[in-house]
PDB file of N, CA and C in Angstrom:
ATOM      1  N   UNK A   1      38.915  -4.275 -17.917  1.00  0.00           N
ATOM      2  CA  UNK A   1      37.893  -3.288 -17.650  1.00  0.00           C
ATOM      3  C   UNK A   1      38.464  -2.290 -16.651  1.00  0.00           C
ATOM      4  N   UNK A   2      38.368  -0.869 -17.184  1.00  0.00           N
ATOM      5  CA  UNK A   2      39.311   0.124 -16.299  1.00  0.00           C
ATOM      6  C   UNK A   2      37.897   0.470 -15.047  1.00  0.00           C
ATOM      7  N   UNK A   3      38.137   0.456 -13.879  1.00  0.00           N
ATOM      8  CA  UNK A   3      37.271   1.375 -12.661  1.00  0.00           C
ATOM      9  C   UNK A   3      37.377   3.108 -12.981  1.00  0.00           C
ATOM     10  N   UNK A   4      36.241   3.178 -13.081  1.00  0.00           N
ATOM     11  CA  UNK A   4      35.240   4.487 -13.110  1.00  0.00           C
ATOM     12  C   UNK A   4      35.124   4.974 -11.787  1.00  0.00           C
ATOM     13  N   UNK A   5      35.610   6.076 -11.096  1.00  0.00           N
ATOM     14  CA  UNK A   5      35.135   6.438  -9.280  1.00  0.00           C
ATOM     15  C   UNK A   5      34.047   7.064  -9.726  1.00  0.00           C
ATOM     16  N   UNK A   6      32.398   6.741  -9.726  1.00  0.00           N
ATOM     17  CA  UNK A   6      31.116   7.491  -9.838  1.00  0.00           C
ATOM     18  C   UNK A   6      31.299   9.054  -9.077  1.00  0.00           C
ATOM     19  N   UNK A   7      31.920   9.423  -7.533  1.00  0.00           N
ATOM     20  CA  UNK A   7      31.890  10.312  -7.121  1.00  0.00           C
ATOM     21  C   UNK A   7      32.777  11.432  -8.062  1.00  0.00           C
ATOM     22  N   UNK A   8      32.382  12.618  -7.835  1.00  0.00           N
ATOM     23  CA  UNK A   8      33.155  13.670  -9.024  1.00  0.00           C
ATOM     24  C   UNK A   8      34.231  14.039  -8.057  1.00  0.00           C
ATOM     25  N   UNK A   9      35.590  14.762  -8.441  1.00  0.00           N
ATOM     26  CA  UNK A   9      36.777  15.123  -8.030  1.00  0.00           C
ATOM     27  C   UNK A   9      36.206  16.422  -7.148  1.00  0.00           C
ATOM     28  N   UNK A  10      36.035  16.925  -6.099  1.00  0.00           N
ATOM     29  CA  UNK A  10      35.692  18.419  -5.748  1.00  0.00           C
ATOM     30  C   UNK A  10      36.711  19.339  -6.125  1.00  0.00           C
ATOM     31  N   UNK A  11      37.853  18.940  -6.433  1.00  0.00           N
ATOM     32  CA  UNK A  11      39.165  20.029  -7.039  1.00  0.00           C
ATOM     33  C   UNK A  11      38.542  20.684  -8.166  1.00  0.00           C
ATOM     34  N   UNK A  12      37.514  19.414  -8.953  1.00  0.00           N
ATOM     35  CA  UNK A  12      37.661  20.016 -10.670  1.00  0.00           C
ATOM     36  C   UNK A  12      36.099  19.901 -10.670  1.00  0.00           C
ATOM     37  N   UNK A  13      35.551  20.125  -9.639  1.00  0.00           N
ATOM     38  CA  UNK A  13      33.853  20.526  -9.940  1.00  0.00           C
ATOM     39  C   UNK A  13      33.530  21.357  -9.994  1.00  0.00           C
ATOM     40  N   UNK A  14      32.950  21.889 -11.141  1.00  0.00           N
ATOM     41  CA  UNK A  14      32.627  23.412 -11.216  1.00  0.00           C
ATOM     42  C   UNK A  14      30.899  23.336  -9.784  1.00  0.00           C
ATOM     43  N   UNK A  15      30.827  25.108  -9.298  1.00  0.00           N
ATOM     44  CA  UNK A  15      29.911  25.252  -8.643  1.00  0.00           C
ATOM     45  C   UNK A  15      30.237  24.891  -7.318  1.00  0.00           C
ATOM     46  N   UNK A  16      30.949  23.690  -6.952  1.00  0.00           N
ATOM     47  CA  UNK A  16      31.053  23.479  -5.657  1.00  0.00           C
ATOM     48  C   UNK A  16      31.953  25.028  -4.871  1.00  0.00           C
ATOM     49  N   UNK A  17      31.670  25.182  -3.789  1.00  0.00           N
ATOM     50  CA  UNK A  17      32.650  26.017  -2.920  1.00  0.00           C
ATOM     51  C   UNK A  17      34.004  25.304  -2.172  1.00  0.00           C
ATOM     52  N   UNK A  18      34.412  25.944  -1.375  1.00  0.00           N
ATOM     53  CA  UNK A  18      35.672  24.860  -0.591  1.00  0.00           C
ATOM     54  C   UNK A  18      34.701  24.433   0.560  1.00  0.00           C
ATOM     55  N   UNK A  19      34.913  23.444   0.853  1.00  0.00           N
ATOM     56  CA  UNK A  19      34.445  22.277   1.745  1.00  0.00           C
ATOM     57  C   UNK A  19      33.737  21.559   0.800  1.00  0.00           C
ATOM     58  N   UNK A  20      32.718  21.135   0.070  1.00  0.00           N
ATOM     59  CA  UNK A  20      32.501  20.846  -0.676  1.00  0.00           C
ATOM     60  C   UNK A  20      30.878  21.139  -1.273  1.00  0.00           C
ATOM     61  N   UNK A  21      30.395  22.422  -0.537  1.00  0.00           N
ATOM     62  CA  UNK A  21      29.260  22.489  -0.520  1.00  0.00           C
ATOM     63  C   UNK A  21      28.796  23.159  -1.332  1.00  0.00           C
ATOM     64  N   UNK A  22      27.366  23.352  -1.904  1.00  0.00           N
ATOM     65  CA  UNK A  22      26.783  23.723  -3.182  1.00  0.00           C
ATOM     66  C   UNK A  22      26.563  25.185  -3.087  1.00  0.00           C
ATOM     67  N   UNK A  23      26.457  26.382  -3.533  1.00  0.00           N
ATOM     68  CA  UNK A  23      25.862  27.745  -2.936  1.00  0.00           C
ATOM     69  C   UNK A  23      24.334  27.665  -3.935  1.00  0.00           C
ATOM     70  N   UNK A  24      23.676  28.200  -3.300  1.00  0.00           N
ATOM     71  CA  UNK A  24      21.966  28.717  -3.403  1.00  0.00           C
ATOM     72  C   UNK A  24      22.075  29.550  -4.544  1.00  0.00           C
ATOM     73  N   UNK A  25      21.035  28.067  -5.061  1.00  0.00           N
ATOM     74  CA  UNK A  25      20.687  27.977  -6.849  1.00  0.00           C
ATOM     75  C   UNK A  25      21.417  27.210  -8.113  1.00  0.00           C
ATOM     76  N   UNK A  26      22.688  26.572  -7.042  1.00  0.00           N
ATOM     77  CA  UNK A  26      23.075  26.002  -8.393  1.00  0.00           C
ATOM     78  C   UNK A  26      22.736  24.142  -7.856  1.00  0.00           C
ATOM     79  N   UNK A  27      22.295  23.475  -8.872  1.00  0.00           N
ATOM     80  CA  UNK A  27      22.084  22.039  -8.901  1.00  0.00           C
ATOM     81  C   UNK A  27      23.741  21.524  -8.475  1.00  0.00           C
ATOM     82  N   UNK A  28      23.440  20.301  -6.955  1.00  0.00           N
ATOM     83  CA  UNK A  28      24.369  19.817  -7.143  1.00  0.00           C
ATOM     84  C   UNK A  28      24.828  18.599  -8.168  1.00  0.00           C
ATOM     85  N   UNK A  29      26.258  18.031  -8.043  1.00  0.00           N
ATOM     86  CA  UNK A  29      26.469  17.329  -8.991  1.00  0.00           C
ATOM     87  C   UNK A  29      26.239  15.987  -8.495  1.00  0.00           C
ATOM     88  N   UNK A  30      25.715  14.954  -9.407  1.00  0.00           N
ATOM     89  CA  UNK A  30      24.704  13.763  -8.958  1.00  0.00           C
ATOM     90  C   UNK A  30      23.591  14.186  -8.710  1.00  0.00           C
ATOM     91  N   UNK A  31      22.725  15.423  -9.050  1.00  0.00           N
ATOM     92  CA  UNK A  31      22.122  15.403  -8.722  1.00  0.00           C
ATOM     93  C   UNK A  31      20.777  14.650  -9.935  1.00  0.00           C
ATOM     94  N   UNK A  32      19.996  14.151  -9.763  1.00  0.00           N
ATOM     95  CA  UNK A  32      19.164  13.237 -10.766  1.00  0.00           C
ATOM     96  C   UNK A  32      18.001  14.088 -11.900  1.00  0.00           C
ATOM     97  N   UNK A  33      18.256  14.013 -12.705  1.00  0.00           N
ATOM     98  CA  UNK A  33      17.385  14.883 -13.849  1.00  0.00           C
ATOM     99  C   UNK A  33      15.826  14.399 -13.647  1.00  0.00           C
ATOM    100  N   UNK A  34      15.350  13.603 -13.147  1.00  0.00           N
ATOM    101  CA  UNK A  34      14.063  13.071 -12.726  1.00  0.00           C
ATOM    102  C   UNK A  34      13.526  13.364 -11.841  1.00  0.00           C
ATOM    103  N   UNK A  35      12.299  14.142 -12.547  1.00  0.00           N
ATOM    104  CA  UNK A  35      11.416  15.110 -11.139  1.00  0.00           C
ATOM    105  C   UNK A  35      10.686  13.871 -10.220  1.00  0.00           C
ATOM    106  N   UNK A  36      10.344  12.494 -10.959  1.00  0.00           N
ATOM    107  CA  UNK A  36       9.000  11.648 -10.276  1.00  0.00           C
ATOM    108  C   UNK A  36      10.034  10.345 -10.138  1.00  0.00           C
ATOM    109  N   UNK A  37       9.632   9.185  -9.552  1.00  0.00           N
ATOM    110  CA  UNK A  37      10.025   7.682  -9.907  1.00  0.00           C
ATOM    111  C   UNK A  37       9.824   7.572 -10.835  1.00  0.00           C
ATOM    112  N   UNK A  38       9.766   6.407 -11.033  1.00  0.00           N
ATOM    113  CA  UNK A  38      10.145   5.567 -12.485  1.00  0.00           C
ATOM    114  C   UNK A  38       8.944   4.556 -12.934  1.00  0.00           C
ATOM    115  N   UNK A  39       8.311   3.954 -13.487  1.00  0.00           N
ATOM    116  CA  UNK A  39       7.169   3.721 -14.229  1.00  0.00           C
ATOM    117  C   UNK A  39       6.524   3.050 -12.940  1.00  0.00           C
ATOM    118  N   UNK A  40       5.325   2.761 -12.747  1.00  0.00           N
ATOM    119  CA  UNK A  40       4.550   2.146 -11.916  1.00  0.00           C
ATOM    120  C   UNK A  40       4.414   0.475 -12.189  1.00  0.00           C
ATOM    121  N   UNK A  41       4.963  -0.483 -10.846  1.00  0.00           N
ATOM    122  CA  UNK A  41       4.728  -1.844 -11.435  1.00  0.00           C
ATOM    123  C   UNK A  41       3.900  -2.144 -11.132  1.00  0.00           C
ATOM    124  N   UNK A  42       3.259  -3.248 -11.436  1.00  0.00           N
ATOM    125  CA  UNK A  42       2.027  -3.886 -11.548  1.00  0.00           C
ATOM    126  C   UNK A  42       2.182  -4.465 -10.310  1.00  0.00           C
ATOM    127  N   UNK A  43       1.251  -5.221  -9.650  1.00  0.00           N
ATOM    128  CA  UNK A  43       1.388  -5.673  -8.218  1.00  0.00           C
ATOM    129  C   UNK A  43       1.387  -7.240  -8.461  1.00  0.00           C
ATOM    130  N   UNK A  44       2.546  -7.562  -7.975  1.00  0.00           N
ATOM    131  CA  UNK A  44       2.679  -9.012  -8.286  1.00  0.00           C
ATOM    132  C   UNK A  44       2.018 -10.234  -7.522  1.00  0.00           C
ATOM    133  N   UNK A  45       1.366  -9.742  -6.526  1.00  0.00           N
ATOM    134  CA  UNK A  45       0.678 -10.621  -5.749  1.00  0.00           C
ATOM    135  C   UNK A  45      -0.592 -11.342  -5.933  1.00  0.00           C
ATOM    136  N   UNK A  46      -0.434 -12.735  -6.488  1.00  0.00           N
ATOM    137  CA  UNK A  46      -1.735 -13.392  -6.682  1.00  0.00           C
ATOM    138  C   UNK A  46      -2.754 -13.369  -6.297  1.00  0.00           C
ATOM    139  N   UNK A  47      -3.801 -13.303  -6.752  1.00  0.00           N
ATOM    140  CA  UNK A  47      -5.151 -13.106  -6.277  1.00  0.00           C
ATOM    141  C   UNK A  47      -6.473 -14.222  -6.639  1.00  0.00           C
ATOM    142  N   UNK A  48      -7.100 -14.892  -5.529  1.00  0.00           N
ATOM    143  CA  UNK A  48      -7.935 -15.553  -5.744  1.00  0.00           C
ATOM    144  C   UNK A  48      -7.624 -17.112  -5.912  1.00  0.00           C
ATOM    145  N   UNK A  49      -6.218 -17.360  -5.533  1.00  0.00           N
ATOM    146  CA  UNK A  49      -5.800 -19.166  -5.098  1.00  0.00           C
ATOM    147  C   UNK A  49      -5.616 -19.175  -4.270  1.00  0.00           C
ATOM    148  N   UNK A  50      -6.140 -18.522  -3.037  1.00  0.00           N
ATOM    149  CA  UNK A  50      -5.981 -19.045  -1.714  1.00  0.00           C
ATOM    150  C   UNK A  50      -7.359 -19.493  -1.356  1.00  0.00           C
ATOM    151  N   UNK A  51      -8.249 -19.710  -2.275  1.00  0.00           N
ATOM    152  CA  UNK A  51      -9.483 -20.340  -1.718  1.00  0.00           C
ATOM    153  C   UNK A  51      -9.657 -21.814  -1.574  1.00  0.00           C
ATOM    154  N   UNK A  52      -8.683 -22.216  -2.633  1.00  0.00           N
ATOM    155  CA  UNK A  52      -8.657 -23.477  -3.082  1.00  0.00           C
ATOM    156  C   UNK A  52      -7.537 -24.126  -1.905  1.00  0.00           C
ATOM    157  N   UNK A  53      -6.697 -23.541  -1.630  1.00  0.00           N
ATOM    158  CA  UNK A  53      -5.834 -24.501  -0.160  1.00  0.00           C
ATOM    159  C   UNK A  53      -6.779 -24.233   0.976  1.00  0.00           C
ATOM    160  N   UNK A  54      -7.350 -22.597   1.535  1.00  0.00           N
ATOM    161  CA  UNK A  54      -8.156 -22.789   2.269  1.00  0.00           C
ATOM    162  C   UNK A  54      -9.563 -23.666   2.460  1.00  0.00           C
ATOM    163  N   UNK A  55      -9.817 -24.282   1.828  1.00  0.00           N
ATOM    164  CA  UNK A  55     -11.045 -25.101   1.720  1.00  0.00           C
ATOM    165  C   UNK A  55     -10.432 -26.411   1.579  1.00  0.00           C
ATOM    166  N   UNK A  56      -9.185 -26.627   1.226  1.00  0.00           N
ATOM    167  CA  UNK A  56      -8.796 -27.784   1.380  1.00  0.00           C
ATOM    168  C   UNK A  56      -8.203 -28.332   3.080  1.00  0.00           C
ATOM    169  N   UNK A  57      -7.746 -27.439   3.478  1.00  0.00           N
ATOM    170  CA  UNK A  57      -7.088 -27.074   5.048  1.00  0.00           C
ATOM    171  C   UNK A  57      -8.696 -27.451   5.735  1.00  0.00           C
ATOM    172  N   UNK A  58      -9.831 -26.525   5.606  1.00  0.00           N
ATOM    173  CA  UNK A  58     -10.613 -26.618   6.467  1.00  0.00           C
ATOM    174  C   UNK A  58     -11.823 -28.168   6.477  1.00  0.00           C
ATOM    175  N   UNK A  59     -11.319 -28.203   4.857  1.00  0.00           N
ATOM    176  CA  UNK A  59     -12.054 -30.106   5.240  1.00  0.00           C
ATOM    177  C   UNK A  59     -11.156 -30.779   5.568  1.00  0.00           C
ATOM    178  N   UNK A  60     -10.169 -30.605   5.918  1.00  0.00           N
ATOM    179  CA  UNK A  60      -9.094 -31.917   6.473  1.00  0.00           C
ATOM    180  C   UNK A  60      -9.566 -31.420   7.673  1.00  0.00           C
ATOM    181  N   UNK A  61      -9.447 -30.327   8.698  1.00  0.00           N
ATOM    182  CA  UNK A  61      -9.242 -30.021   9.971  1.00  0.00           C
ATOM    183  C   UNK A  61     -10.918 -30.784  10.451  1.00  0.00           C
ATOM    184  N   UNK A  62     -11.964 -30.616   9.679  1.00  0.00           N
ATOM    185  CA  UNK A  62     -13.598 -31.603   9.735  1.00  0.00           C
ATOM    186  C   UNK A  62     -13.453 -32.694   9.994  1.00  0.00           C
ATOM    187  N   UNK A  63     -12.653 -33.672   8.596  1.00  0.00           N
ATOM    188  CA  UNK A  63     -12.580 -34.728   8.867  1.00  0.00           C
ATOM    189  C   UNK A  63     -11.543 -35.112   9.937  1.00  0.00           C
ATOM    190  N   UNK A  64     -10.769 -34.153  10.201  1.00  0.00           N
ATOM    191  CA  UNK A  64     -10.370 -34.948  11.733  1.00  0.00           C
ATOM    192  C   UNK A  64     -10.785 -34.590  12.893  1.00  0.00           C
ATOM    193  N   UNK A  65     -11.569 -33.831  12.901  1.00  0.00           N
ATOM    194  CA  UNK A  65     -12.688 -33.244  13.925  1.00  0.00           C
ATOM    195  C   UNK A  65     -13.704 -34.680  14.022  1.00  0.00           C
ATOM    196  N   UNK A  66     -14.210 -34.552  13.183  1.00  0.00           N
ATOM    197  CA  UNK A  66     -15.311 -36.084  12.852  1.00  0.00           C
ATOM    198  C   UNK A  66     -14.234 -36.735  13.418  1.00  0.00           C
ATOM    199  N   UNK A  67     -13.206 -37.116  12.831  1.00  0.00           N
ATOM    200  CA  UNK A  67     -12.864 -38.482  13.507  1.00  0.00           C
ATOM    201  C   UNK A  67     -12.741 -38.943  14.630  1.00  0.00           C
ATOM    202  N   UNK A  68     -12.024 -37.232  15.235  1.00  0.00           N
ATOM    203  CA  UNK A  68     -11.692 -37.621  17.071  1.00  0.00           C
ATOM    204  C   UNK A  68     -12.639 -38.241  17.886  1.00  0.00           C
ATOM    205  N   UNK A  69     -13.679 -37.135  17.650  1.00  0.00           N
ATOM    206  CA  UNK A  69     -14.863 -37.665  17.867  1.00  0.00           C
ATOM    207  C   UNK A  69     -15.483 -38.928  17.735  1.00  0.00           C
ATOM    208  N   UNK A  70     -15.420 -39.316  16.832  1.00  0.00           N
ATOM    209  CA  UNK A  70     -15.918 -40.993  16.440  1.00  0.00           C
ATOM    210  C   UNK A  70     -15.075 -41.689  17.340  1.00  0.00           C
ATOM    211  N   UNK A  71     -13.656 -41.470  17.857  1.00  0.00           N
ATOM    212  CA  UNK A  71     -13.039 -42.511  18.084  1.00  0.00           C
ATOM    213  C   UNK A  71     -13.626 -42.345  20.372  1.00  0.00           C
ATOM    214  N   UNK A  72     -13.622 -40.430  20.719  1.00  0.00           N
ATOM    215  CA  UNK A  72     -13.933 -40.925  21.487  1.00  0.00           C
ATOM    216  C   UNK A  72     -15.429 -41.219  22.208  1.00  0.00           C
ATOM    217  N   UNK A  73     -16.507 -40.863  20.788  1.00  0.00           N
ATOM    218  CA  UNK A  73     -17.707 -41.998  21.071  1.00  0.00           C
ATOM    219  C   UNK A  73     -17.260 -43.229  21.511  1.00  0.00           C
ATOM    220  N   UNK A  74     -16.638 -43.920  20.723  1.00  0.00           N
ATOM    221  CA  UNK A  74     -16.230 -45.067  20.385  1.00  0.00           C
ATOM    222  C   UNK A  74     -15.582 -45.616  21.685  1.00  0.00           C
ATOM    223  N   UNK A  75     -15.041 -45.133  22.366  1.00  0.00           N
ATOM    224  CA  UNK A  75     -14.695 -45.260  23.741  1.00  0.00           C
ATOM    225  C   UNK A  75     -15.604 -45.463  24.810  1.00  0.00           C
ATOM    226  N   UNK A  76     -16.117 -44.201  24.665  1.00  0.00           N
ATOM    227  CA  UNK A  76     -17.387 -44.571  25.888  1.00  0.00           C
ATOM    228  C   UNK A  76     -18.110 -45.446  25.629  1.00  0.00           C
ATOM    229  N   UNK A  77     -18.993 -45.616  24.468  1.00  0.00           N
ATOM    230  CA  UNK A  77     -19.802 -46.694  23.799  1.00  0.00           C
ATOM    231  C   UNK A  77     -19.566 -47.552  23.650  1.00  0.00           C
TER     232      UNK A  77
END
Protein backbone atom coordinates (compact mmCIF):
# COMPACT_ATOMS: atom_id res chain seq x y z
CA UNK A 1 0.00 0.00 0.00
CA UNK A 2 1.76 3.24 -1.37
CA UNK A 3 1.31 6.59 1.37
CA UNK A 4 -0.80 9.35 -0.01
CA UNK A 5 0.59 12.98 1.82
CA UNK A 6 -3.34 14.39 2.19
CA UNK A 7 -1.62 17.98 2.40
CA UNK A 8 -1.29 19.52 -1.35
CA UNK A 9 2.39 20.49 -2.65
CA UNK A 10 2.23 24.64 -2.40
CA UNK A 11 4.86 24.58 -5.47
CA UNK A 12 2.03 22.99 -7.68
CA UNK A 13 -1.18 24.58 -6.11
CA UNK A 14 -2.88 26.56 -8.27
CA UNK A 15 -4.39 29.98 -6.42
CA UNK A 16 -2.11 29.83 -3.57
CA UNK A 17 0.39 33.03 -3.47
CA UNK A 18 4.12 32.66 -2.10
CA UNK A 19 3.99 31.99 1.53
CA UNK A 20 1.27 29.94 1.17
CA UNK A 21 -1.68 32.05 1.48
CA UNK A 22 -5.04 32.20 -0.37
CA UNK A 23 -5.88 35.85 -2.12
CA UNK A 24 -9.66 37.21 -1.68
CA UNK A 25 -12.19 35.07 -3.43
CA UNK A 26 -10.57 32.14 -4.31
CA UNK A 27 -11.59 28.79 -2.14
CA UNK A 28 -8.74 27.40 -0.35
CA UNK A 29 -7.50 23.94 -1.07
CA UNK A 30 -9.02 21.37 1.55
CA UNK A 31 -11.33 23.38 1.70
CA UNK A 32 -14.80 21.13 2.38
CA UNK A 33 -17.70 21.25 -0.26
CA UNK A 34 -20.26 21.02 2.74
CA UNK A 35 -22.10 24.08 3.71
CA UNK A 36 -23.89 22.16 7.13
CA UNK A 37 -22.71 18.85 9.27
CA UNK A 38 -23.58 15.73 8.46
CA UNK A 39 -26.96 13.91 9.20
CA UNK A 40 -28.40 14.34 12.73
CA UNK A 41 -27.95 11.25 15.26
CA UNK A 42 -30.42 10.05 17.24
CA UNK A 43 -29.64 10.44 20.97
CA UNK A 44 -28.40 7.37 22.35
CA UNK A 45 -29.19 7.77 25.85
CA UNK A 46 -31.71 5.48 27.52
CA UNK A 47 -34.68 6.63 28.84
CA UNK A 48 -36.96 5.46 31.56
CA UNK A 49 -34.66 2.36 33.34
CA UNK A 50 -33.48 4.26 35.89
CA UNK A 51 -36.66 3.90 37.81
CA UNK A 52 -36.38 0.42 38.25
CA UNK A 53 -32.60 0.51 40.06
CA UNK A 54 -33.80 3.68 41.73
CA UNK A 55 -36.61 2.07 43.60
CA UNK A 56 -34.62 -0.80 44.08
CA UNK A 57 -31.61 1.35 45.86
CA UNK A 58 -34.28 3.19 47.89
CA UNK A 59 -36.01 -0.04 49.41
CA UNK A 60 -32.77 -1.51 50.33
CA UNK A 61 -31.55 1.91 51.96
CA UNK A 62 -35.60 1.38 54.16
CA UNK A 63 -34.94 -1.87 54.91
CA UNK A 64 -31.76 -1.02 56.44
CA UNK A 65 -33.05 2.01 57.93
CA UNK A 66 -35.82 -0.36 59.61
CA UNK A 67 -33.26 -2.51 60.61
CA UNK A 68 -30.78 -0.18 62.41
CA UNK A 69 -33.37 0.85 64.13
CA UNK A 70 -34.83 -2.44 65.27
CA UNK A 71 -31.50 -3.43 66.37
CA UNK A 72 -31.00 -0.16 68.36
CA UNK A 73 -34.60 -0.49 69.94
CA UNK A 74 -33.45 -3.70 70.63
CA UNK A 75 -30.69 -2.43 72.75
CA UNK A 76 -32.32 -0.18 74.91
CA UNK A 77 -35.32 -2.53 75.35
Amino acid sequence: MSYVNPDPDPRSTPGLEPGGGVPPGETPPAESSMPEAGPRQPDSTARGWAKAPLTLILLLVLVMAVGFLAYALGLIF
